[in-house]
Protein backbone atom coordinates (compact mmCIF):
# COMPACT_ATOMS: atom_id res chain seq x y z
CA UNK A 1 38.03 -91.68 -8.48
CA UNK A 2 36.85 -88.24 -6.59
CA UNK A 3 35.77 -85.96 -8.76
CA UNK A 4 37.05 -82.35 -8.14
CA UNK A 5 34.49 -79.71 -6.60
CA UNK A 6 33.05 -76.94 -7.71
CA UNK A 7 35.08 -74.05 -7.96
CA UNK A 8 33.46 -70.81 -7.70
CA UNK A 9 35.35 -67.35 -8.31
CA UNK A 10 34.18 -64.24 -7.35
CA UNK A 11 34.76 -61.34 -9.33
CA UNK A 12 32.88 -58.34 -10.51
CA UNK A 13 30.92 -58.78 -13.60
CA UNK A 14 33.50 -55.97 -15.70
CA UNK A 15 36.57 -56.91 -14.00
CA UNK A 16 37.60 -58.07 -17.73
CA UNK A 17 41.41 -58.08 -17.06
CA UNK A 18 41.51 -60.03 -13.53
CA UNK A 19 38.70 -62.44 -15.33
CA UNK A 20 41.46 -63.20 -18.19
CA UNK A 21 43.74 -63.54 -15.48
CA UNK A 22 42.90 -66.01 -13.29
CA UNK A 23 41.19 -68.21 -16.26
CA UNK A 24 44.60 -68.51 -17.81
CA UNK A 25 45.99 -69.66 -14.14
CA UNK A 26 43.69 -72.18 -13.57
CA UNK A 27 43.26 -73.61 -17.03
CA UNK A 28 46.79 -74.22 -16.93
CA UNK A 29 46.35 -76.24 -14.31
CA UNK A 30 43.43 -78.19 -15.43
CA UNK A 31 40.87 -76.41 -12.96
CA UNK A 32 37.19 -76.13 -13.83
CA UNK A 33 35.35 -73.11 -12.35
CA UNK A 34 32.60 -70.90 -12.62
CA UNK A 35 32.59 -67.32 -13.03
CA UNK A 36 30.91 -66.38 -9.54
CA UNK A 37 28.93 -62.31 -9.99
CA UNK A 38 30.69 -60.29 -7.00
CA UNK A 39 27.81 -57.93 -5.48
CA UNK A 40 29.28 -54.43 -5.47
CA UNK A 41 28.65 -52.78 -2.78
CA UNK A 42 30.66 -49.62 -3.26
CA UNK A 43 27.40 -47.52 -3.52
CA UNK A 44 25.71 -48.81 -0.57
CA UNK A 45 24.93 -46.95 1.72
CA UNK A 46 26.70 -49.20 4.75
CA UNK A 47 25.02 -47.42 8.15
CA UNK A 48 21.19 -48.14 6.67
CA UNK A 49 21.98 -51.87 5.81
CA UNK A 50 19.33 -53.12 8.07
CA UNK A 51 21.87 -56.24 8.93
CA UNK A 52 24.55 -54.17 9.71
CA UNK A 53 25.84 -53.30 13.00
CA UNK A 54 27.24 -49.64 12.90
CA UNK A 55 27.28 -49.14 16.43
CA UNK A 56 29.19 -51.59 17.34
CA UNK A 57 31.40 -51.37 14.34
CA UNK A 58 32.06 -47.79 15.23
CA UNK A 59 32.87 -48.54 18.85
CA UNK A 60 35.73 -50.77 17.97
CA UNK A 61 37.05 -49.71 14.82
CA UNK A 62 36.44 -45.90 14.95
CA UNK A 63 34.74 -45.99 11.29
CA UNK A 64 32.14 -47.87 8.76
CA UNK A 65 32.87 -50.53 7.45
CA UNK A 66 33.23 -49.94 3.27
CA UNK A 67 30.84 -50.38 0.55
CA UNK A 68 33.61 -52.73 -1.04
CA UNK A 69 33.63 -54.75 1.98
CA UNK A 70 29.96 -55.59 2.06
CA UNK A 71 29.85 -56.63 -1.03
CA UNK A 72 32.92 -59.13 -0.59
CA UNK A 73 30.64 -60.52 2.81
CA UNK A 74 27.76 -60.56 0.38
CA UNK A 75 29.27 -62.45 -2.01
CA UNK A 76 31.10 -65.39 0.13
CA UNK A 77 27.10 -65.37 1.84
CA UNK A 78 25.83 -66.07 -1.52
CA UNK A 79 27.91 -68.74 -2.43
CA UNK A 80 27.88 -70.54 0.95
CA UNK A 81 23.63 -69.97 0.48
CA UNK A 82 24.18 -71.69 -2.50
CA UNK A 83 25.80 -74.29 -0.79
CA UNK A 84 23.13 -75.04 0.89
CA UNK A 85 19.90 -74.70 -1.29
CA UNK A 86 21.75 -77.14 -3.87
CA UNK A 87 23.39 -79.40 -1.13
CA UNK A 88 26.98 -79.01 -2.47
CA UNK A 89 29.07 -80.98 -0.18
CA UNK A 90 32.01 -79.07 -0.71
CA UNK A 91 33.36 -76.23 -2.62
CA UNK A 92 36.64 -74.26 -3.48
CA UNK A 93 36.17 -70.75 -3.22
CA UNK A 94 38.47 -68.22 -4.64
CA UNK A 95 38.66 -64.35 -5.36
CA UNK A 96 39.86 -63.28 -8.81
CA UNK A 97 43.20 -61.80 -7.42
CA UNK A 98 44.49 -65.77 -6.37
CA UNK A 99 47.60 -67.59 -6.96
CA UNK A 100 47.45 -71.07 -6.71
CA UNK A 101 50.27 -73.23 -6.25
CA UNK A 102 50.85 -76.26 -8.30
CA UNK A 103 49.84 -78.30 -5.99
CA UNK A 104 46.62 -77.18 -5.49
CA UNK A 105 44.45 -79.66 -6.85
CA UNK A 106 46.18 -82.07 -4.95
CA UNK A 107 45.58 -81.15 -1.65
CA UNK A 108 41.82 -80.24 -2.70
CA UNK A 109 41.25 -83.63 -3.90
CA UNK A 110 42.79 -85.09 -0.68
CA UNK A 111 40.67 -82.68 1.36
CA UNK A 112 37.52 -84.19 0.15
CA UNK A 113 38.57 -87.46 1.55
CA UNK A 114 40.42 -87.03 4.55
CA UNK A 115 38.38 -88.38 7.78
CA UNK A 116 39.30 -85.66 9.54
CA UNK A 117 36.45 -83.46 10.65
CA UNK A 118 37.04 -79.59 8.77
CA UNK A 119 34.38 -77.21 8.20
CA UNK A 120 36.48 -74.32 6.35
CA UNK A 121 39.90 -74.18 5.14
CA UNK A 122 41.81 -71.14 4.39
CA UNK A 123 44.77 -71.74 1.64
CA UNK A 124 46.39 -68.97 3.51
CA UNK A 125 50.49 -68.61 1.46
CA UNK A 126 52.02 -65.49 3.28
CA UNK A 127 55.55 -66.13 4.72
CA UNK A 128 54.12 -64.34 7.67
CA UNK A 129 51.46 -67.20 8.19
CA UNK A 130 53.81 -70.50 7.77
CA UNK A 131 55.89 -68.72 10.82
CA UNK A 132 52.65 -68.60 13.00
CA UNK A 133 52.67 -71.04 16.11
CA UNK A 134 49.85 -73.60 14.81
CA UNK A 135 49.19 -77.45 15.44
CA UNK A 136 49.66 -80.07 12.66
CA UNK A 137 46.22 -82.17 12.95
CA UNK A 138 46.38 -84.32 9.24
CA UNK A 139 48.65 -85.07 6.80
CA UNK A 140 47.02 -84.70 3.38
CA UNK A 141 49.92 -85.25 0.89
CA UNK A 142 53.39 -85.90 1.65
CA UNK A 143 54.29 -82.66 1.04
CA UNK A 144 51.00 -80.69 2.87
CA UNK A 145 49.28 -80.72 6.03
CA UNK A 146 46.24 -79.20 7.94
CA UNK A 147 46.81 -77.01 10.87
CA UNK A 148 45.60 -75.09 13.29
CA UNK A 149 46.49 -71.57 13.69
CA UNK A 150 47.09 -69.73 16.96
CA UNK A 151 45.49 -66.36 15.63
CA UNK A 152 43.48 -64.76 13.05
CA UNK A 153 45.23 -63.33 9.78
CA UNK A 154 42.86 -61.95 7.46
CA UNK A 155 41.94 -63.37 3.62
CA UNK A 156 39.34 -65.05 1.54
CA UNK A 157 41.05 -65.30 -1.69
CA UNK A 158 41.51 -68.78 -1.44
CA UNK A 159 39.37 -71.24 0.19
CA UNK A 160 37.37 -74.48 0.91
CA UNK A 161 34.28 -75.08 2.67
CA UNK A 162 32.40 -77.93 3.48
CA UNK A 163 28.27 -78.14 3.56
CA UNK A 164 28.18 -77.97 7.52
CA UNK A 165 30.34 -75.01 6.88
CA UNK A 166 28.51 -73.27 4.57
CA UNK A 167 25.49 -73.10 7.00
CA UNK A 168 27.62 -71.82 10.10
CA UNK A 169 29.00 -69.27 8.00
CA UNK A 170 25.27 -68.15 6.44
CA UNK A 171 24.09 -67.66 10.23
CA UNK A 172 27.48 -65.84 11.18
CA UNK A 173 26.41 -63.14 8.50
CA UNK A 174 23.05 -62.65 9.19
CA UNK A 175 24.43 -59.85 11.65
CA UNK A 176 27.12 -58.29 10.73
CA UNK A 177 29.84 -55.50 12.15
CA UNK A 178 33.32 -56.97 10.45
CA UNK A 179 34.77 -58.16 7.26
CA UNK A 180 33.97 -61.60 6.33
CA UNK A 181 37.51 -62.84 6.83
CA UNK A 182 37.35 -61.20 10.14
CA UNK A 183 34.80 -63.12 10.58
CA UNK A 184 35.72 -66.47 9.09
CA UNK A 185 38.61 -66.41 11.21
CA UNK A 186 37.02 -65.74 14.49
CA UNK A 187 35.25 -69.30 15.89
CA UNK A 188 33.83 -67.56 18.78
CA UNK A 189 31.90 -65.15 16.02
CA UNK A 190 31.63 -67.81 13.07
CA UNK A 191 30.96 -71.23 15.47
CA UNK A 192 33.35 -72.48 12.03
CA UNK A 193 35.92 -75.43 13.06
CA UNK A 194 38.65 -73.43 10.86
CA UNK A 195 41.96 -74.61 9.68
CA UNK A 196 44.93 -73.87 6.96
CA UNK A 197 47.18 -76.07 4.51
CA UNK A 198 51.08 -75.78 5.05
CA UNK A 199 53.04 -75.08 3.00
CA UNK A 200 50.58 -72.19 2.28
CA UNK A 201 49.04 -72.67 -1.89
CA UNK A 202 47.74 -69.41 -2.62
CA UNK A 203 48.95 -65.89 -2.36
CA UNK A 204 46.95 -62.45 -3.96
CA UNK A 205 48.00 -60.90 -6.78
CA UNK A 206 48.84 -57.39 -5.97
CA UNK A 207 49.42 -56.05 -9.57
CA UNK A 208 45.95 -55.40 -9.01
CA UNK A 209 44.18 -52.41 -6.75
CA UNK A 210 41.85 -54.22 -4.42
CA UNK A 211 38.19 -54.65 -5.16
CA UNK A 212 36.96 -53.59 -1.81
CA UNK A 213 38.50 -50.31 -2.79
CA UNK A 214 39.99 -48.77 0.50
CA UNK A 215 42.71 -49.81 3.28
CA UNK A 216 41.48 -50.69 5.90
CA UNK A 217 43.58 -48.27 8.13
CA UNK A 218 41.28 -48.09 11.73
CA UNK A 219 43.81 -45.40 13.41
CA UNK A 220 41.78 -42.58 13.01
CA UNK A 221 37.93 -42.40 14.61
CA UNK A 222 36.65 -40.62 11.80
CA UNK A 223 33.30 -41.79 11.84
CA UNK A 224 33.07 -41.39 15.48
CA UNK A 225 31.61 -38.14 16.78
CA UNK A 226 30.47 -36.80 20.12
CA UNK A 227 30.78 -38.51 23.80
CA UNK A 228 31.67 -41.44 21.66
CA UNK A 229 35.04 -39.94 20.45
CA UNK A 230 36.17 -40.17 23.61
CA UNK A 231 35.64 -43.61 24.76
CA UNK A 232 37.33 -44.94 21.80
CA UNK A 233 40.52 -45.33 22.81
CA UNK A 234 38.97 -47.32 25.79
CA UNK A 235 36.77 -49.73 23.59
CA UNK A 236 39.39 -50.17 20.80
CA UNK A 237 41.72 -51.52 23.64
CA UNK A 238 39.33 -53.64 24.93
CA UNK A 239 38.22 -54.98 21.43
CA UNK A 240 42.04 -56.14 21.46
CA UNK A 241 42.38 -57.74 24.47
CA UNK A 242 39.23 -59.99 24.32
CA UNK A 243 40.30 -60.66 21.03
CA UNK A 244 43.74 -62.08 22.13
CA UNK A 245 42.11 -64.16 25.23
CA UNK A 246 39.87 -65.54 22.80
CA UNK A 247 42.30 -66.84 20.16
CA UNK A 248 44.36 -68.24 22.85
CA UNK A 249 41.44 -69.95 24.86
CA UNK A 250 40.25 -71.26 21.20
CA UNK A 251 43.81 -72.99 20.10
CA UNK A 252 44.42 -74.18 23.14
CA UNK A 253 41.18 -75.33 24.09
CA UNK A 254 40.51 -77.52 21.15
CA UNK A 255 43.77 -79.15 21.85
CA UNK A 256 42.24 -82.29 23.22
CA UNK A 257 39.69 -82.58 20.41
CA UNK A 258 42.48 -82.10 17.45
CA UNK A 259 44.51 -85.05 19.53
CA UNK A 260 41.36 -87.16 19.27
CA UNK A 261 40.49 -86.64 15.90
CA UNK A 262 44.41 -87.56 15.02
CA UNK A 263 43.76 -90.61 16.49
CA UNK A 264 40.95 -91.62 14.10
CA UNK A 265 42.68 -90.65 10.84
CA UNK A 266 45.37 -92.89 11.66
């Protein structure tokens, strides 16, 4: 019989109330997990981070990233580092704000012995993201299958990662100028052979204010100043474009190699 993986949450060490809260959801589903120290980062200083990329942050996005936010990228580095020093094949990692669905466990446990070749999956449940074009490449359970999304939608409350994962993602943070989600979702940035579960299994729970503690709302330059101010406009548009040829050129082009794969998990 599999055994089920290691289940890591992160969560900051006096978030009390969203501890209590997900330990009650997942021991009611039979879940083991370990408590998983957050790193706050909402004193850092962000533009001195030596592995931080301000510059071209800036030139995108108009602004720093947050403290809040490099301690979430910390964190999922950690755990993936982790991965690696201890040679976990595989682990579920979740944020303290997820909602699992109850069949959960199932698909994990048929994830860990599916044939077909996944390096991260993101347990991705917003309406929004089940009406996403994306390509069916496994059936897991009778009820769930992995896919392939077209685009990018943001989130790391829920997820899976596999050892050969885990490394790909360590080396995709070792230089940094976006969220890790951003990041994650982004295999021309990550090098991460990404995927999703249908129906979607986990959603946030957003009785609670975020952790990363701001929005990130990029309309405004406000951390750009001088000449820079006024090329914004001209390298936020182009951040968008590339960013749409490249999800397009990376769905479509690993069209072929999802069609092959199929063909072996038969």
């Amino acid at each position: 019989m599999t055994s089920f993986p290691p289940v890591f949450v992160i969560s900051l060490s006096g978030a009390l109330d969203r501890r209590e809260k997900i330990k009650s959801r997942l021991d009611a589903q039979n879940i083991p997990f370990i408590f998983f120290d957050a790193v706050d980062g909402r004193s850092f200083d962000v533009p001195s981070l030596p592995f931080y990329d301000g510059t071209r942050r800036r030139a995108f996005f108009g602004r720093d990233m947050t403290g809040g936010e490099i301690g979430c990228l910390l964190s999922h580095k950690q755990i993936a580092q982790k991965m690696i020093n201890e040679e976990i094949p595989f682990a579920v990692v979740l944020e303290d704000d997820a909602v699992l669905q109850p069949e959960f466990k199932e698909v994990v446990l048929s994830l860990m012995v599916t044939s077909y070749p996944w390096e991260l999956v993101r347990f991705l449940g917003s309406n929004k993201v089940s009406k996403l074009r994306q390509r069916t490449v496994a059936h897991l359970t009778p009820t769930h299958r992995l896919t392939r999304l077209s685009t990018a939608p943001g989130g790391t409350h829920a997820l899976m990662l596999s050892l050969s994962g885990a490394r790909k993602l360590v080396k995709s943070l070792s230089h940094v100028a976006f969220p890790v989600d951003m990041i994650m979702s982004r295999p021309w940035i990550s090098g991460l052979d990404l995927y999703t579960v249908q129906p979607g299994l986990a959603v946030q729970d957003l009785s609670f204010e975020s952790s990363i503690g701001t929005s990130r709302n990029h309309k405004d330059p406000v951390d750009v100043t001088g000449w820079p101010r006024w090329i914004f406009p001209i390298t936020k548009r182009w951040f968008k474009i590339t960013d749409v040829i490249m999800k397009r050129l990376t769905y479509w082009g690993a069209w072929m190699r999802d069609k092959n794969n199929r063909s072996l998990t038969r």
